[in-house]
Protein backbone atom coordinates (compact mmCIF):
# COMPACT_ATOMS: atom_id res chain seq x y z
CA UNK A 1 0.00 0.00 0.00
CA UNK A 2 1.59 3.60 -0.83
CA UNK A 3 1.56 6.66 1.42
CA UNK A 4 -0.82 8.04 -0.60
CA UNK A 5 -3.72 5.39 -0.42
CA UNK A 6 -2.34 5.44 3.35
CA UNK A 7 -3.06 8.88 4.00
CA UNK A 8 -6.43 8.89 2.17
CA UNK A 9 -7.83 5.83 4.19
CA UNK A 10 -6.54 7.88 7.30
CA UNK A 11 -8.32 10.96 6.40
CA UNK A 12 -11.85 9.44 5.59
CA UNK A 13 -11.48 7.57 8.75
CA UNK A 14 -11.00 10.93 10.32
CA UNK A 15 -13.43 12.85 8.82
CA UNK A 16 -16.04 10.04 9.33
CA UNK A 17 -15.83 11.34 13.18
CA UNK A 18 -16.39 14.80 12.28
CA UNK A 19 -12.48 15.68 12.69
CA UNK A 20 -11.88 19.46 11.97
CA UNK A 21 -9.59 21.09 9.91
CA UNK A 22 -7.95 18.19 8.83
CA UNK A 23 -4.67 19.08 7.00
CA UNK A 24 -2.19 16.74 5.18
CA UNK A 25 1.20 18.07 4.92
CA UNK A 26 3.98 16.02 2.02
CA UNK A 27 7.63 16.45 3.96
CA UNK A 28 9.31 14.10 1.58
CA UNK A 29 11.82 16.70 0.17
CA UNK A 30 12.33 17.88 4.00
CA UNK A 31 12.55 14.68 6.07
CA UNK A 32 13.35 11.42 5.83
CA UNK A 33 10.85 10.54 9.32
CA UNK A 34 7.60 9.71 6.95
CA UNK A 35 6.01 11.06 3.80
CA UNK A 36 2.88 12.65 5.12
CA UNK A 37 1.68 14.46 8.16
CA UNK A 38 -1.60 14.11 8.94
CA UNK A 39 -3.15 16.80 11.25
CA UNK A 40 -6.94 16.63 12.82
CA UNK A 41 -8.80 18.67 15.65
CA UNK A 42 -11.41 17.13 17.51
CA UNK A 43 -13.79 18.29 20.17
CA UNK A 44 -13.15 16.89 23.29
CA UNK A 45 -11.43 13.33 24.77
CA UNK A 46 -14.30 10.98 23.66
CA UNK A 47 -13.82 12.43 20.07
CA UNK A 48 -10.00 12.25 19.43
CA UNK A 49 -9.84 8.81 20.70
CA UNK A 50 -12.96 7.68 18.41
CA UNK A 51 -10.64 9.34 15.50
CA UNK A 52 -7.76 7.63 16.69
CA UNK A 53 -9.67 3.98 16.45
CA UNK A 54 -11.42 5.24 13.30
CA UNK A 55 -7.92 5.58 11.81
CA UNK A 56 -6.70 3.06 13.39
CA UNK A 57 -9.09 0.67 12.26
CA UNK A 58 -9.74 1.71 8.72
CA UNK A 59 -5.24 1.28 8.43
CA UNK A 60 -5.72 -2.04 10.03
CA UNK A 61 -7.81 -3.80 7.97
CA UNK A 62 -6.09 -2.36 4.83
CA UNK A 63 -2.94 -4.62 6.19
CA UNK A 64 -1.17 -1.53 8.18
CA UNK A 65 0.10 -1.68 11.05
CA UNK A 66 0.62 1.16 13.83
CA UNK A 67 4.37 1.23 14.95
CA UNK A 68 3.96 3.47 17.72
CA UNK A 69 1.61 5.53 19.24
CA UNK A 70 1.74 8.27 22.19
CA UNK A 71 -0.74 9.48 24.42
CA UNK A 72 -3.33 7.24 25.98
CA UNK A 73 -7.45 7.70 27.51
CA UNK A 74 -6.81 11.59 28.66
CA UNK A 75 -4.13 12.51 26.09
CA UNK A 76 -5.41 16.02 24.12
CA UNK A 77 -2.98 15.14 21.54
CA UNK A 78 -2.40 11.90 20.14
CA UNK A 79 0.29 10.61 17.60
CA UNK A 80 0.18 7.58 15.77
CA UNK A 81 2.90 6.13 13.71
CA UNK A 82 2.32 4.64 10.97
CA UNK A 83 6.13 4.67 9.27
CA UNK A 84 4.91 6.34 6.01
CA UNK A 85 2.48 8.29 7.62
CA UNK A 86 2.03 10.44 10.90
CA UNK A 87 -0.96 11.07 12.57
CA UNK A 88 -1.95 14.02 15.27
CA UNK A 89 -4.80 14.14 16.67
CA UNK A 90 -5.29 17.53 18.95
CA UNK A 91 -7.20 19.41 20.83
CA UNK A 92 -8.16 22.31 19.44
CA UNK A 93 -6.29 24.50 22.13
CA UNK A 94 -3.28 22.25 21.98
CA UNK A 95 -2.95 22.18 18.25
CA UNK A 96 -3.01 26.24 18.18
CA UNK A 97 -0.09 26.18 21.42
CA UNK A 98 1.91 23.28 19.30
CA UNK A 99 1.32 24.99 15.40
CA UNK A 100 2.68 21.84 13.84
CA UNK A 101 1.40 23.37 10.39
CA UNK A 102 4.07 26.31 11.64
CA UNK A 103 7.04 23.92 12.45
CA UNK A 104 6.56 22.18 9.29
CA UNK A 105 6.06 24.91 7.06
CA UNK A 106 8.68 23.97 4.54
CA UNK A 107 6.47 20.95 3.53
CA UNK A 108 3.63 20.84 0.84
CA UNK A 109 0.16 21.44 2.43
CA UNK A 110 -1.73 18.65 -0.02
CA UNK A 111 -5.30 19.06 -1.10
CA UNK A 112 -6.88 16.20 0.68
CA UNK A 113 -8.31 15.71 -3.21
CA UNK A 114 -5.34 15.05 -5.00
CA UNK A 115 -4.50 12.25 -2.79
């Protein structure tokens, strides 16, 4: 399975529990740590860990398994790793404080579209 169809299965998963603002960012030509960030907001604690099984599961049955994940229950940002792919799920408060889309600014914001 590419990046590509990796990212797009993770995205529909996350958008099928209303994630907001969902934001894929290509840092192949700036790091070698993955192809794609993956960035989604959610609501409160029962929301980002329904988009982090949502993802999760959708990647799973496609054959993909998660290599690492951080934060747990109460986390209010959680990052899965899929190799390829990187996940973070936020808070809405914590992904302003943390402005990943910032830090990574030299990397290609991708239209979730031309996936």
């Amino acid at each position: 399975m590419t990046s590509n169809e990796m990212a797009k299965l993770a995205v529909a998963a996350l958008e099928d529990r209303k994630a907001e603002d969902v934001t894929v960012i290509d840092i192949r030509e700036i790091s070698p740590i993955a192809d794609f960030f993956i960035i989604a907001s959610g609501s409160n604690q029962n929301q980002l860990q329904a988009m982090r099984d949502a993802a999760d599961e959708a990647l799973y049955k496609a054959g993909v398994k998660v290599q690492q994940v951080e934060g747990n229950q109460s986390s209010t940002w959680i990052l899965m790793d899929y190799n390829d792919i990187i996940i973070h799920i936020f808070s809405k408060e914590d992904r302003l404080f943390y402005d990943l889309e910032r830090i990574w600014r030299d990397g290609k914001k991708i239209d979730i579209s031309e996936l």
